[in-house]
N, C-alpha and C. Protein backbone atom coordinates (compact mmCIF):
# COMPACT_ATOMS: atom_id res chain seq x y z
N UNK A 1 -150.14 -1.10 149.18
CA UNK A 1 -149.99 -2.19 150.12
C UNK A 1 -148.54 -2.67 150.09
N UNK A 2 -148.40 -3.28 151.27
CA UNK A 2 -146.30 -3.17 151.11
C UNK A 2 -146.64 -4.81 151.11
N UNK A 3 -145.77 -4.94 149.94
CA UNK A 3 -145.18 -6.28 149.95
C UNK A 3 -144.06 -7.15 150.82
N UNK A 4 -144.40 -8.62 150.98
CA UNK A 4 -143.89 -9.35 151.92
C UNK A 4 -142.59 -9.56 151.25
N UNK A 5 -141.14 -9.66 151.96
CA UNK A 5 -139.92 -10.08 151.10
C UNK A 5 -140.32 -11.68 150.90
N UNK A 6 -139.27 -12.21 150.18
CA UNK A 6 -139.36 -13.51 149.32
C UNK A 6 -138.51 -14.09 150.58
N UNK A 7 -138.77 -15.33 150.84
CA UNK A 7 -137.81 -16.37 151.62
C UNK A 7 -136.45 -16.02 151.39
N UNK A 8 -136.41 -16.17 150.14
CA UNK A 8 -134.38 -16.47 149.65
C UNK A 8 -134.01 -15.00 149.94
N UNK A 9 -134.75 -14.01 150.05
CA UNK A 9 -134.30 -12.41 150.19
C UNK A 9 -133.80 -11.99 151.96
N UNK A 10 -134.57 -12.60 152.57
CA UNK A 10 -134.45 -12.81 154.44
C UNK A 10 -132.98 -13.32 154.32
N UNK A 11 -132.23 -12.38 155.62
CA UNK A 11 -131.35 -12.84 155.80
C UNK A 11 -131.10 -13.74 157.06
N UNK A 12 -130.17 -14.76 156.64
CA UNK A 12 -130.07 -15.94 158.34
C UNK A 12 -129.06 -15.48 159.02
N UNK A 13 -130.13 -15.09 160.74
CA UNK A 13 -129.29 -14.04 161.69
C UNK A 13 -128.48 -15.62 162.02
N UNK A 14 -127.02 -15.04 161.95
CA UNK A 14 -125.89 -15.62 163.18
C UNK A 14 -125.80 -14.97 164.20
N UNK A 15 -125.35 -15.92 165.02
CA UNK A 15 -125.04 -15.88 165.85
C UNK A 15 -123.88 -16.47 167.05
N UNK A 16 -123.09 -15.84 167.83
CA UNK A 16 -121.52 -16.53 168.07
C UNK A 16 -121.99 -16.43 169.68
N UNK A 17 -122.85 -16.07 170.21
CA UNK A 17 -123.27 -16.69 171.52
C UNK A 17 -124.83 -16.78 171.90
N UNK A 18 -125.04 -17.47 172.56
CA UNK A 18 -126.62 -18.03 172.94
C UNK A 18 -127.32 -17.10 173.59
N UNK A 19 -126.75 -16.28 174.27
CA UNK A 19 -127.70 -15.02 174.84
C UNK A 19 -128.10 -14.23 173.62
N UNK A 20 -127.69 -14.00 172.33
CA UNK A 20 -128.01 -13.24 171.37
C UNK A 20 -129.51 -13.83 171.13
N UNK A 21 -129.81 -15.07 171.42
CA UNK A 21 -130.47 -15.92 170.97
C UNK A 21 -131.88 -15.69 171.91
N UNK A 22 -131.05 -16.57 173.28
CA UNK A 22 -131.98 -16.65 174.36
C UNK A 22 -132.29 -15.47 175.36
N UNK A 23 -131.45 -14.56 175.35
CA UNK A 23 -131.27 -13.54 176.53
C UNK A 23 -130.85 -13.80 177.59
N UNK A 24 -130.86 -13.16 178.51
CA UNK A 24 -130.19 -13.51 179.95
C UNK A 24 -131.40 -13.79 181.20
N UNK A 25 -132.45 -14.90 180.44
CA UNK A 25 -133.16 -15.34 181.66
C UNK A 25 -133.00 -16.70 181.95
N UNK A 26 -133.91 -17.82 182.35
CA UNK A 26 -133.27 -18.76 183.34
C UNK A 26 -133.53 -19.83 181.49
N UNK A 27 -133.82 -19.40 180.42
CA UNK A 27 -133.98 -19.55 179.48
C UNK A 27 -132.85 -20.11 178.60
N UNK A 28 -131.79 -19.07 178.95
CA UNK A 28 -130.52 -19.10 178.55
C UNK A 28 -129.73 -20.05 178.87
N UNK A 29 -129.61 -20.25 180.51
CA UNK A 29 -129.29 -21.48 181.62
C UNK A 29 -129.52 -22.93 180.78
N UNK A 30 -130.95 -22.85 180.34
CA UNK A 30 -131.33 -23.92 180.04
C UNK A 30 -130.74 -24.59 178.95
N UNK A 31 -130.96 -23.84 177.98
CA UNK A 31 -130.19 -24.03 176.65
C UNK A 31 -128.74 -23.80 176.70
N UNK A 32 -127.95 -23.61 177.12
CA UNK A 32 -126.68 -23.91 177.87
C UNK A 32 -126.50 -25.20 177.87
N UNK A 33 -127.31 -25.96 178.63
CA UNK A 33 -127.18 -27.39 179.00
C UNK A 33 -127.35 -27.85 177.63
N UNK A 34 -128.13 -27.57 177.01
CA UNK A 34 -128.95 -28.35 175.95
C UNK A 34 -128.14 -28.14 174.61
N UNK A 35 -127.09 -26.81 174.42
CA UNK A 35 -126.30 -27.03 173.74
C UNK A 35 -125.08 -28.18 174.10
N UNK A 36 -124.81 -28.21 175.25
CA UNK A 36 -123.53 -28.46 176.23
C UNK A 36 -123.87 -30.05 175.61
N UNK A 37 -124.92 -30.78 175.90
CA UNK A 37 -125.30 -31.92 175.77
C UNK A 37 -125.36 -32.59 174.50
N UNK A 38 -125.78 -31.55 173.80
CA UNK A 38 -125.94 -32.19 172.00
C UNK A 38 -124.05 -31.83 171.49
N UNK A 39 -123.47 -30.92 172.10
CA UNK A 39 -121.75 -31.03 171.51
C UNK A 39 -121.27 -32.45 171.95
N UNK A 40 -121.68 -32.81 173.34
CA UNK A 40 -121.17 -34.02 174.11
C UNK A 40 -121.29 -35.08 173.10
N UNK A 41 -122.19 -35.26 172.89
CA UNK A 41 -123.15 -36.49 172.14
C UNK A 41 -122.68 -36.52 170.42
N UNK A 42 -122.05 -35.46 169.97
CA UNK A 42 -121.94 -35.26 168.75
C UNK A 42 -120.27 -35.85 168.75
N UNK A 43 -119.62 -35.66 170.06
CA UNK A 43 -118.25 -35.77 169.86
C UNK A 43 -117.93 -37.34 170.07
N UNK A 44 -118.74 -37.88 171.03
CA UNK A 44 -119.07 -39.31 170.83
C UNK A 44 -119.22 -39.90 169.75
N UNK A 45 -119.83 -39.35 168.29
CA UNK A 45 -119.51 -39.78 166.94
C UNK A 45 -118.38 -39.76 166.47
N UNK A 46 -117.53 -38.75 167.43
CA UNK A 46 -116.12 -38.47 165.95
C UNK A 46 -115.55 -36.84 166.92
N UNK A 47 -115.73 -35.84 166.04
CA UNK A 47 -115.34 -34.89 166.40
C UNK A 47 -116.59 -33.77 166.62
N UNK A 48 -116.04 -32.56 167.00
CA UNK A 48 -116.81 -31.57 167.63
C UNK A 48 -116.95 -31.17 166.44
N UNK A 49 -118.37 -30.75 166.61
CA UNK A 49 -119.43 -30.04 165.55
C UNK A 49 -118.91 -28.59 165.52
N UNK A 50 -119.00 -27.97 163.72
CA UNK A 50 -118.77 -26.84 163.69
C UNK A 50 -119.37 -25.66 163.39
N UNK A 51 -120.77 -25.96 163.57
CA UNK A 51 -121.91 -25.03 164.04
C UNK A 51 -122.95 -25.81 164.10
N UNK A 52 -124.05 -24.97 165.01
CA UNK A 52 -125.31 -25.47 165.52
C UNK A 52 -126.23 -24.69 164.69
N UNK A 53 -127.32 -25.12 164.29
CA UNK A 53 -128.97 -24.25 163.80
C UNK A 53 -130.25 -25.07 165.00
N UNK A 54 -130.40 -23.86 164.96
CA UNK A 54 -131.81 -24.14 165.61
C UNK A 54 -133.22 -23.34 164.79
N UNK A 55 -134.43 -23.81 165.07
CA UNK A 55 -135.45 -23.05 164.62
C UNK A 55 -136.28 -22.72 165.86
N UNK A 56 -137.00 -21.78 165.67
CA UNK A 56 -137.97 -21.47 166.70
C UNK A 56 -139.02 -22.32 166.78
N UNK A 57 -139.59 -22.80 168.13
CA UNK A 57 -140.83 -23.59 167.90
C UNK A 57 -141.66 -23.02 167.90
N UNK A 58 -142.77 -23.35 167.32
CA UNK A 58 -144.37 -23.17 166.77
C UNK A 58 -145.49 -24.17 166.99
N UNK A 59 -146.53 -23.89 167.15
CA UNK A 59 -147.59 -24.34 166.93
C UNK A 59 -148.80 -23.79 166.35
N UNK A 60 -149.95 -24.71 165.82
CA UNK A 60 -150.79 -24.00 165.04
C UNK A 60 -152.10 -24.11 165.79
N UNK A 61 -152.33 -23.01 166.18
CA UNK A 61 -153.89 -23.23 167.58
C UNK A 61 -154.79 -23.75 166.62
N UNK A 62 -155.02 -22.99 165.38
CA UNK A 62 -156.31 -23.51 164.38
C UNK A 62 -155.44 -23.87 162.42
N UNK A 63 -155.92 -24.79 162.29
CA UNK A 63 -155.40 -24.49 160.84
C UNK A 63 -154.61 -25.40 161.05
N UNK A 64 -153.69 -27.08 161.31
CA UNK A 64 -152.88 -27.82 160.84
C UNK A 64 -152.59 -27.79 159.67
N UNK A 65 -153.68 -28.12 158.81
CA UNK A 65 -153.73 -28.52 157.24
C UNK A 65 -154.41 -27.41 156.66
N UNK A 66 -155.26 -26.54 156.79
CA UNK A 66 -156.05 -25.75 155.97
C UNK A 66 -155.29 -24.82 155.48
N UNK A 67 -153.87 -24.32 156.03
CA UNK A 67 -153.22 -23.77 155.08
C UNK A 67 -152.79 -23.79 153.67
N UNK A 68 -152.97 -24.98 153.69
CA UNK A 68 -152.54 -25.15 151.93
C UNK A 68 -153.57 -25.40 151.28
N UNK A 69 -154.76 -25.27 151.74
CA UNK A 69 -155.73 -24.81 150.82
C UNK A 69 -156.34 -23.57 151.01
N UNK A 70 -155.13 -21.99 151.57
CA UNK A 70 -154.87 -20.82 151.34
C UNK A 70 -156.02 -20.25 152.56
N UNK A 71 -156.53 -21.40 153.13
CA UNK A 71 -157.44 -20.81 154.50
C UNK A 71 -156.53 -19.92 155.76
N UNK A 72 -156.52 -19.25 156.55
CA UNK A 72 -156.07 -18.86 157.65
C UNK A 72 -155.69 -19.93 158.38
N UNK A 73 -154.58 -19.17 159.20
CA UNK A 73 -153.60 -20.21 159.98
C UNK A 73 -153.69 -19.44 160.96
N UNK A 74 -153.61 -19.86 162.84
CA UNK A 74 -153.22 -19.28 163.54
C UNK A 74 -151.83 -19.57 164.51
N UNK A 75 -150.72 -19.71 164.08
CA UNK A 75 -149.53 -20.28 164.68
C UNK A 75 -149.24 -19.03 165.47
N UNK A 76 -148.33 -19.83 166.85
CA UNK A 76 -147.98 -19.01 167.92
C UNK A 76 -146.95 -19.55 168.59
N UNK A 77 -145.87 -18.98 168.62
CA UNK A 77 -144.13 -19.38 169.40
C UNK A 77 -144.50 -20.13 170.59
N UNK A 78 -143.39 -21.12 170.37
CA UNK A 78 -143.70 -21.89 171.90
C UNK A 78 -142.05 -21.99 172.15
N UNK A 79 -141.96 -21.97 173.81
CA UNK A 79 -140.69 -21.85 174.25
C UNK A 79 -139.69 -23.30 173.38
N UNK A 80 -139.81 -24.54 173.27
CA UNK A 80 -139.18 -25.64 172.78
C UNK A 80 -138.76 -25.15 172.02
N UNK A 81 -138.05 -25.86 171.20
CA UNK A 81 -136.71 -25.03 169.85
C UNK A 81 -136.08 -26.43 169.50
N UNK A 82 -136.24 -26.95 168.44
CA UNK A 82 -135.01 -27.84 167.70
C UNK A 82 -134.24 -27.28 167.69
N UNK A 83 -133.05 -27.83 167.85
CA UNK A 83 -131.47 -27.67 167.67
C UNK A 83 -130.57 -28.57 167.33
N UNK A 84 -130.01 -28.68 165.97
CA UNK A 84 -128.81 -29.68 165.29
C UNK A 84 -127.43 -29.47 165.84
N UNK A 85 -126.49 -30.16 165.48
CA UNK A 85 -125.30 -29.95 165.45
C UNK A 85 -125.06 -30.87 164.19
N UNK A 86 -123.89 -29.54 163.34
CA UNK A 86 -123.48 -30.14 162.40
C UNK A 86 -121.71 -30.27 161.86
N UNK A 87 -121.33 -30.78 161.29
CA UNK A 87 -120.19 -30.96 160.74
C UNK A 87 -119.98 -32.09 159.78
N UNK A 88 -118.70 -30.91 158.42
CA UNK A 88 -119.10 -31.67 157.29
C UNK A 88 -117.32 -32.34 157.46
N UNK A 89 -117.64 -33.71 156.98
CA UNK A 89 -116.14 -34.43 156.95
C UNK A 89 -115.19 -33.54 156.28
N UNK A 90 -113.89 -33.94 156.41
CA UNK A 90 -112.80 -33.19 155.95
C UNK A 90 -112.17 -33.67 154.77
N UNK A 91 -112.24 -34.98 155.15
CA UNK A 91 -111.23 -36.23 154.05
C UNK A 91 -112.02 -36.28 152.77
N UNK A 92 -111.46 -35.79 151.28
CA UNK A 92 -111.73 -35.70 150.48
C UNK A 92 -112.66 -37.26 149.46
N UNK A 93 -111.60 -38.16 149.95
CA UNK A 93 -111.92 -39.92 149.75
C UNK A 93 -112.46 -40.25 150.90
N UNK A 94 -113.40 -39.70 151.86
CA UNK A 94 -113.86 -40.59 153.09
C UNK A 94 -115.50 -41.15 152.10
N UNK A 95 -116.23 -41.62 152.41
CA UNK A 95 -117.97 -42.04 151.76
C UNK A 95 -118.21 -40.85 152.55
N UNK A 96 -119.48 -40.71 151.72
CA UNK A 96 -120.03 -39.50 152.09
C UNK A 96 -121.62 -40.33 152.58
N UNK A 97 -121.47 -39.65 153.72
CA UNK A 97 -122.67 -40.10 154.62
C UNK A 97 -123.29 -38.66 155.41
N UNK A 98 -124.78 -39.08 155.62
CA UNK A 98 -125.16 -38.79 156.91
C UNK A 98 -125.49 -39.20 157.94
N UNK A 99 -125.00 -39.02 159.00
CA UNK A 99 -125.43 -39.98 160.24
C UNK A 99 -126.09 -38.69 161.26
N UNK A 100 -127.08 -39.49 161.02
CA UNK A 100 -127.85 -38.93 162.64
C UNK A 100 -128.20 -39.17 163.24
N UNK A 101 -127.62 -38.80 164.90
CA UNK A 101 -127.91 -39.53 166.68
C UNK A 101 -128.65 -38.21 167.58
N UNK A 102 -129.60 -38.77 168.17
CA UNK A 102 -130.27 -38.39 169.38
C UNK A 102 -129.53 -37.79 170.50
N UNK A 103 -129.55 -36.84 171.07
CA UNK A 103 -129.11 -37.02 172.78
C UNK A 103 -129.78 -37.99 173.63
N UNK A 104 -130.95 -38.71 173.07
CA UNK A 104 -131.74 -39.57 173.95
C UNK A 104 -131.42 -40.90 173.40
N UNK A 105 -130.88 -41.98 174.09
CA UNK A 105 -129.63 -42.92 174.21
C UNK A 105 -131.09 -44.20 173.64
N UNK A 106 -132.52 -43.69 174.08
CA UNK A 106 -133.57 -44.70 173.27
C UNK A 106 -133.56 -44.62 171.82
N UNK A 107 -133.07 -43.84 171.15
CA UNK A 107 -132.92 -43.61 169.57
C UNK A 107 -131.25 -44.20 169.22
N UNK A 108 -131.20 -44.71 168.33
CA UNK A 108 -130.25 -45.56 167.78
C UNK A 108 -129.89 -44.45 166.87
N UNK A 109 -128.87 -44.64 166.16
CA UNK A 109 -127.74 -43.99 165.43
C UNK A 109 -127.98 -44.52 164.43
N UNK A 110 -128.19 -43.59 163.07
CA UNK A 110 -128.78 -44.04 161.91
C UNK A 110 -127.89 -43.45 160.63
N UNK A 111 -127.43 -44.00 160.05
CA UNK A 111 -126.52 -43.83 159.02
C UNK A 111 -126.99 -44.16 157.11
N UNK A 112 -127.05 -42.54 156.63
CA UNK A 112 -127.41 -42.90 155.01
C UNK A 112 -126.50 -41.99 154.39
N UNK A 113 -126.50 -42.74 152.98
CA UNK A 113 -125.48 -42.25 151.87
C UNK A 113 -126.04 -40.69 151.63
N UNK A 114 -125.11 -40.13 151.63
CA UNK A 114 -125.44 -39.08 150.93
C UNK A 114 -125.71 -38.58 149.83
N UNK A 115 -125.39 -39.69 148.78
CA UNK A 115 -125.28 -39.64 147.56
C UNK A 115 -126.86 -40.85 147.60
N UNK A 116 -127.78 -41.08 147.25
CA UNK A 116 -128.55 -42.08 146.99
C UNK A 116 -128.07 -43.31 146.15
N UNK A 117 -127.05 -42.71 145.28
CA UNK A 117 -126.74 -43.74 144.37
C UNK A 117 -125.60 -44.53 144.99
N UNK A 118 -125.09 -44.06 146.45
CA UNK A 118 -124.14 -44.61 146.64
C UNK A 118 -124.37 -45.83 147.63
N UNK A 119 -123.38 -46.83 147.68
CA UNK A 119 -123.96 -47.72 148.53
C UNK A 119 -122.75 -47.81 149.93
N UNK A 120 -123.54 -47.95 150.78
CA UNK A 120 -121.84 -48.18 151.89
C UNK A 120 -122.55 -49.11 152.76
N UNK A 121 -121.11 -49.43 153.31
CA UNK A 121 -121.36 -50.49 154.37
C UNK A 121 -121.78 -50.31 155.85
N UNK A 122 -122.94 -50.51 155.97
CA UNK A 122 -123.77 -50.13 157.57
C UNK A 122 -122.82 -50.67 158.34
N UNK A 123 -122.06 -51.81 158.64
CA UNK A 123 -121.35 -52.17 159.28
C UNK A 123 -120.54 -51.67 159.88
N UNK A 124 -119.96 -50.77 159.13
CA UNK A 124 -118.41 -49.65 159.35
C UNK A 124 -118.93 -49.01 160.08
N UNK A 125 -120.17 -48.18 159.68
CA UNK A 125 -120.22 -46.76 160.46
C UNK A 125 -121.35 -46.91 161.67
N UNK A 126 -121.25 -46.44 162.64
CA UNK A 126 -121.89 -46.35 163.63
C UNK A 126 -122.51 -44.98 163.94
C-alpha cells in the first residue's frame, strides 16, 4: 500500500503570475480584480505588499466535525479562495505588530502585538 507524504514533506507551489493559478478563463479576470483590490487596500496601510497566499476553497458535503473522531469526510473544491497580502516591516526598532484590514470598508482595522508580551499603543497605529 503506498504511503501518503507528511505535510512538512509537500512542497508550496509558487507562483509569479495568476494564470499559473487561475488559467485563462473569465476566472482569471476575476481574481485580477480581487488581487488588484486587496494590493489597493494594503497600500492604504503603508506600503505595497510583498507577496500574496491564497488557499483553495473547500467545503465539507458530510462530516463538519466527525473527522476528528477519524469518521469519513466528504470535502469538495469550491470556486471562492482566501487570499492575504503580506509584508514584513523593514525598520529593525519599529514595534512589531500585526495589523489586519478587510477590503470591505464594514470591517475596521485591527492591530496586535506580535510579541504577546509586548504592549503598544492602539492609538499610533491604525
Amino acid at each position: 500500500m503506498r504511503q501518503m507524504a507528511k505535510h512538512e514533506e509537500l512542497p508550496i507551489p509558487i507562483h509569479n503570475t495568476l494564470d499559473a493559478v487561475y488559467g485563462d478563463s473569465s476566472q482569471l479576470d476575476e481574481a485580477q480584480l480581487r488581487f488588484h483590490r486587496l494590493k489597493s487596500k494594503f497600500q492604504q496601510v503603508g506600503h505595497p505588499p510583498q507577496l500574496f497566499s491564497r488557499s483553495s476553497g473547500r467545503v465539507n458535503l458530510i462530516g463538519e466535525h466527525i473527522d476528528y473522531e477519524g469518521y469519513s469526510v466528504l470535502p469538495m473544491a469550491i470556486r471562492q479562495d482566501p487570499i492575504v497580502a503580506i509584508r514584513k516591516h523593514d525598520d529593525g526598532d519599529a514595534e512589531k505588530v500585526l495589523r489586519i484590514a478587510n477590503v470591505n470598508d464594514k470591517y475596521q482595522i485591527c492591530t496586535y502585538a506580535a510579541d504577546p508580551t509586548q504592549e503598544i499603543d492602539l492609538k499610533n497605529h491604525k
